[in-house]
Protein backbone atom coordinates (compact mmCIF):
# COMPACT_ATOMS: atom_id res chain seq x y z
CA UNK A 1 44.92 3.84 83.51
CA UNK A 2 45.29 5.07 86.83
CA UNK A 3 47.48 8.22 87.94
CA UNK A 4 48.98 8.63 90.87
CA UNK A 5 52.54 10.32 92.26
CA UNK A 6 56.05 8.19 92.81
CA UNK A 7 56.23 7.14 96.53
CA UNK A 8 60.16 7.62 96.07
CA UNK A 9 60.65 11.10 93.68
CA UNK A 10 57.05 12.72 93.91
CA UNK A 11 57.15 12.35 89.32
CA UNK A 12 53.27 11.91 88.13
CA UNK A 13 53.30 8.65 87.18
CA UNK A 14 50.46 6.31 85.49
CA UNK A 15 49.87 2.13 86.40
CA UNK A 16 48.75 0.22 83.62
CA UNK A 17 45.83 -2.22 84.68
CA UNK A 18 42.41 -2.93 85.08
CA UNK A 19 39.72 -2.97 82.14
CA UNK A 20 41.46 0.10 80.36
CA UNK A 21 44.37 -2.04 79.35
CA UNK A 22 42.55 -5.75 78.83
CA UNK A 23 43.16 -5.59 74.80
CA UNK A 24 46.41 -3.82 74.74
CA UNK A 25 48.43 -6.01 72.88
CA UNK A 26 51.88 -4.65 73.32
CA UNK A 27 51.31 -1.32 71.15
CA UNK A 28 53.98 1.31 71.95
CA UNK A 29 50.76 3.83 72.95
CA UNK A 30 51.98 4.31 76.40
CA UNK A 31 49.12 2.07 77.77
CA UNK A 32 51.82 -0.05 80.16
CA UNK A 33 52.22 2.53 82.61
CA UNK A 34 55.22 4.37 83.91
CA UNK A 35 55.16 2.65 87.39
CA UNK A 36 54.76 -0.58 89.53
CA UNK A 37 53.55 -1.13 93.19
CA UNK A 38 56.10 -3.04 95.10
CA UNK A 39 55.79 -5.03 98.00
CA UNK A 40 59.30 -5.25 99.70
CA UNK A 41 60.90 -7.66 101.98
CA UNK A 42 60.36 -5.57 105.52
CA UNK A 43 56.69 -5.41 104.63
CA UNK A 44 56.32 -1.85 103.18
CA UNK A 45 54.54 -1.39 100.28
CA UNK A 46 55.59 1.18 97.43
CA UNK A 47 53.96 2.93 94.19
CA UNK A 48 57.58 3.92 92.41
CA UNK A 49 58.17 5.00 88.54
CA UNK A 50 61.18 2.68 86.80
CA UNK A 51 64.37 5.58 87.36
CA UNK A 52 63.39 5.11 91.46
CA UNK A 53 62.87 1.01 90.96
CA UNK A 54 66.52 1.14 88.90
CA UNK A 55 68.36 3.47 91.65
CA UNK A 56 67.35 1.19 94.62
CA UNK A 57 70.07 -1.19 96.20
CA UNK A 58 68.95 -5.11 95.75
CA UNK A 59 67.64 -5.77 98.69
CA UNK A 60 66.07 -2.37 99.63
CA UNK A 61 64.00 -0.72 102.84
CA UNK A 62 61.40 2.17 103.33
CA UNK A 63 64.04 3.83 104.26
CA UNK A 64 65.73 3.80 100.79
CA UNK A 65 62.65 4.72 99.17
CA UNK A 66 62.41 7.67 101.96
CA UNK A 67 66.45 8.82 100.11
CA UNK A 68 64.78 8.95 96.79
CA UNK A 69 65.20 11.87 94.73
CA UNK A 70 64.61 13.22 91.11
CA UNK A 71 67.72 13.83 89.28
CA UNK A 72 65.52 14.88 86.14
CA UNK A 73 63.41 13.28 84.06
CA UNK A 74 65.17 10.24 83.36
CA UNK A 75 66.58 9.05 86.73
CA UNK A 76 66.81 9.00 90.25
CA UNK A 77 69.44 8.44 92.86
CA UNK A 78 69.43 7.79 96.61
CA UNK A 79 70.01 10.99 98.85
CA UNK A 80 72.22 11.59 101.67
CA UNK A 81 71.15 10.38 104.91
């Protein structure tokens, strides 16, 4: 499982994938990752952990990923502009 940091908060985060994870089977043993890579609509592309995914607006830019910020360790809210 790869590690890598949140594009939005900076959190160390971890992407489930690749060989490591072929015969996971659902186990609660951490093994689906803390994060997803998204690709959003103006092009920009975006490693974020869940909190940052859940605090975005619905149709969101690189520049709300740019407001991210770490609240603590369970969410994440947009910052002032």
């Amino acid at each position: 499982m790869a590690r890598n940091t949140c594009d939005g908060c900076g959190r160390t985060v971890s992407v489930a994938g690749g060989i490591a994870n072929l015969w996971t089977f659902g186990e609660d043993d951490g093994s689906d990752g803390t994060a997803m890579t998204l690709e959003l609509a103006d092009g920009s592309e975006h490693l974020l952990c869940y909190p940052c995914i859940e605090a975005l607006p619905d149709e969101p830019t690189a520049d709300d990923v740019a407001r991210l910020e770490q609240v603590d360790e369970g969410s994440s809210q947009l910052g002032v502009q």
